[in-house]
C-alpha atoms as a PDB file:
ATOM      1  CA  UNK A   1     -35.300 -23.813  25.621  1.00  0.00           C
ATOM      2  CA  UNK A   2     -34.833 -26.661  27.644  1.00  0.00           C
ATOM      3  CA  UNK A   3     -34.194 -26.236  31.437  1.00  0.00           C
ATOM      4  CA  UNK A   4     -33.514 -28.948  34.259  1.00  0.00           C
ATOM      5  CA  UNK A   5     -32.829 -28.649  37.606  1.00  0.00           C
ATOM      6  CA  UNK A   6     -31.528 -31.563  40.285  1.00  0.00           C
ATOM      7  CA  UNK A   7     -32.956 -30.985  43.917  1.00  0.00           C
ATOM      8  CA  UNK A   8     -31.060 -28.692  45.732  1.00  0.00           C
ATOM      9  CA  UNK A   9     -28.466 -30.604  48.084  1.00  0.00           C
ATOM     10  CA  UNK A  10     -28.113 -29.589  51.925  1.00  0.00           C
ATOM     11  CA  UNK A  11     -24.565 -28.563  52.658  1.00  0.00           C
ATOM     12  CA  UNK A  12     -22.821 -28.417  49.328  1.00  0.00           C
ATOM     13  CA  UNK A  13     -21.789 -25.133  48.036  1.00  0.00           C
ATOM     14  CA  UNK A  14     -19.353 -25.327  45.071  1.00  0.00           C
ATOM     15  CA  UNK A  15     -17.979 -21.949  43.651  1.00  0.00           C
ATOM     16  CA  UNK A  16     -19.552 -20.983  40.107  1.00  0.00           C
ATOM     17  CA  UNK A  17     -15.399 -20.684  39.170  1.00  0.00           C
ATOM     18  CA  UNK A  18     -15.092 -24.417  40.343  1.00  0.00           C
ATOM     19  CA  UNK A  19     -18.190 -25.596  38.630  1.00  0.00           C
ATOM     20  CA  UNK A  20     -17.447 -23.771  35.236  1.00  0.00           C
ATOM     21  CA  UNK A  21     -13.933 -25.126  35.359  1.00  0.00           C
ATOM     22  CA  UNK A  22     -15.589 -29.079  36.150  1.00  0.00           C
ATOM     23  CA  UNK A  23     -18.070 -28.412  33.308  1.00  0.00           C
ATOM     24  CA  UNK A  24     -15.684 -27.148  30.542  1.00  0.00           C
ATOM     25  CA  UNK A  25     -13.255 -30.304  31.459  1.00  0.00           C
ATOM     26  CA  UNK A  26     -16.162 -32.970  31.365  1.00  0.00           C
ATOM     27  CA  UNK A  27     -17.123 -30.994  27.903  1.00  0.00           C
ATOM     28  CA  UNK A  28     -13.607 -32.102  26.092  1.00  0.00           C
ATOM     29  CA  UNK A  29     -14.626 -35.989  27.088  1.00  0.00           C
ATOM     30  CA  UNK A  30     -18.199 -35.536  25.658  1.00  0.00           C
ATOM     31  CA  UNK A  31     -17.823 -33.369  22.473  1.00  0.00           C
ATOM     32  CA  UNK A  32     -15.499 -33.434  19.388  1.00  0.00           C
ATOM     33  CA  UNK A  33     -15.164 -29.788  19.193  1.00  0.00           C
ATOM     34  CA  UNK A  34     -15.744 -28.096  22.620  1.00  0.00           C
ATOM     35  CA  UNK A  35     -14.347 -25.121  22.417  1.00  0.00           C
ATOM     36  CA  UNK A  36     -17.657 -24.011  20.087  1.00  0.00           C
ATOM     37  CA  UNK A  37     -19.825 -24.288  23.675  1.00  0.00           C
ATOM     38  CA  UNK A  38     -19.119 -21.347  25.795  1.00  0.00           C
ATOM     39  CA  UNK A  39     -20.522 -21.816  29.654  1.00  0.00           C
ATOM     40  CA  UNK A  40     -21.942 -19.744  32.208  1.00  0.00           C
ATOM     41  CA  UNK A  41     -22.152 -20.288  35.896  1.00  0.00           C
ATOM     42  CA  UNK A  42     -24.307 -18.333  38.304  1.00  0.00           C
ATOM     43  CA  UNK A  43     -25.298 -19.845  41.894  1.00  0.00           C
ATOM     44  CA  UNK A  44     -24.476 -23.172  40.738  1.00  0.00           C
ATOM     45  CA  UNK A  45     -27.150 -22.583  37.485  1.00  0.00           C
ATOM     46  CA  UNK A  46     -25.453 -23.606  34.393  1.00  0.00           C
ATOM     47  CA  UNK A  47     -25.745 -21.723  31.002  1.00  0.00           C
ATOM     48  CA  UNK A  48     -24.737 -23.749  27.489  1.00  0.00           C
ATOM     49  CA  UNK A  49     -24.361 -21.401  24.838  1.00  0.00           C
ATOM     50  CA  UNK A  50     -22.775 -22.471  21.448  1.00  0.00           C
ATOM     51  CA  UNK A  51     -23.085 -25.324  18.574  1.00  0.00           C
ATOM     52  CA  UNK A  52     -23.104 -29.008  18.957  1.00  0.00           C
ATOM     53  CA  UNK A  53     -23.653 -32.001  16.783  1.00  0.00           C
ATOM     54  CA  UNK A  54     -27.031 -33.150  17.501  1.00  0.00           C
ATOM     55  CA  UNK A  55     -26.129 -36.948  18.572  1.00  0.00           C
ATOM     56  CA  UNK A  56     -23.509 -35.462  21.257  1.00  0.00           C
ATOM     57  CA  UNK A  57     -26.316 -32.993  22.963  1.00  0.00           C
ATOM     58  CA  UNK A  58     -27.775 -35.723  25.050  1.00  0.00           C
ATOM     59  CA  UNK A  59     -24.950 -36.970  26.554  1.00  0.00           C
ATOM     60  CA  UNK A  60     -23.415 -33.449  26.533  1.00  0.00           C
ATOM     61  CA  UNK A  61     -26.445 -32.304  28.716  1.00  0.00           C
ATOM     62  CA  UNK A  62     -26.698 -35.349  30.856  1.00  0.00           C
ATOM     63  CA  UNK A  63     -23.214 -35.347  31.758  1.00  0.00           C
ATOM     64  CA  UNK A  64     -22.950 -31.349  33.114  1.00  0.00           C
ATOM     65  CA  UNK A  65     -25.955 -32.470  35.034  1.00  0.00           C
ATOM     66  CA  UNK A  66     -23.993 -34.799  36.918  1.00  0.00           C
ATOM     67  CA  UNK A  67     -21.384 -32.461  37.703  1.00  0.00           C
ATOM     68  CA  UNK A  68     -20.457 -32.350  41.547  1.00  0.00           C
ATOM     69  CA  UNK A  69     -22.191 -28.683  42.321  1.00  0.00           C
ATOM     70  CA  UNK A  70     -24.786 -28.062  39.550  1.00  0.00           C
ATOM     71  CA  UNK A  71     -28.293 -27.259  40.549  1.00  0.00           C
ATOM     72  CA  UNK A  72     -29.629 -27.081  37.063  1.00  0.00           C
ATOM     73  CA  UNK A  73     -28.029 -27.081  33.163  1.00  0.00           C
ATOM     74  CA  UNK A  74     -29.932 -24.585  30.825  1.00  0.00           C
ATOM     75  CA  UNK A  75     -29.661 -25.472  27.255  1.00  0.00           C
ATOM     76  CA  UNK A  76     -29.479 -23.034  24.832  1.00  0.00           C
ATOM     77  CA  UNK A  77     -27.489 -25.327  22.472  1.00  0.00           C
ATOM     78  CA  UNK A  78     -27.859 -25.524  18.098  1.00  0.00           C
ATOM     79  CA  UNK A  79     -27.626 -28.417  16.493  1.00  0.00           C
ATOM     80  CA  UNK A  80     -25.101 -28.456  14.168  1.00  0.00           C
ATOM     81  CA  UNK A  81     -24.772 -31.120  11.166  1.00  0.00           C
ATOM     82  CA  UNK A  82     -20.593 -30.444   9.685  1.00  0.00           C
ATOM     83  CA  UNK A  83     -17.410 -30.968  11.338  1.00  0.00           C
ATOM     84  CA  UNK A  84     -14.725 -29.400  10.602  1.00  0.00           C
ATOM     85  CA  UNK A  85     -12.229 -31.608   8.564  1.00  0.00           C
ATOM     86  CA  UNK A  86      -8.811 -32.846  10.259  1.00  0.00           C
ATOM     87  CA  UNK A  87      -6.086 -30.961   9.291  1.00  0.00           C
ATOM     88  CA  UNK A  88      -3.635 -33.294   7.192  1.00  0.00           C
ATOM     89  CA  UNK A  89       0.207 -32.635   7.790  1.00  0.00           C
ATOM     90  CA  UNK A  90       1.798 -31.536   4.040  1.00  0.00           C
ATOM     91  CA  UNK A  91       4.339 -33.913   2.548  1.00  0.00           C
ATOM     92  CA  UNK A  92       6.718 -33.380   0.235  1.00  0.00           C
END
């Protein structure tokens, strides 16, 4: 487990419902499929749960660091090496 934490800012106080909504929008810019991350937001303390390919953890992580309102990003990530295929539209 990997955890790292940005100094605590004087004056800032962001919801943990703002922050998780910031982080799971920034997430659909970063990672192909998203939606297999799930995120948790307590104090400001942010929780990454889920699978990711392993050359889109970096940024992933680097990027919810940066959010506006995050004190610290825990990962708890996987590494995972498929994709799942594009869907193909049938033709007749």
């Amino acid at each position: 487990m990997l955890a790292r934490t940005r100094t605590l800012r004087t004056g800032s106080c962001t919801s943990d419902v703002v922050l998780h909504e910031r982080v799971r929008a920034v997430m659909g810019h970063v990672l192909r499929e998203p939606h297999k991350v799930y995120v948790s937001v307590d104090a400001g303390f942010v929780d990454l749960h889920g699978y990711v390919l392993p050359h889109e953890k970096p940024r992933l992580l680097e990027t919810v660091e940066h959010v506006p309102g995050v004190l610290a990003v825990r990962d708890n990530l996987a590494d995972h090496g498929w994709v799942n295929p594009v869907a193909t539209p049938y033709t007749r």
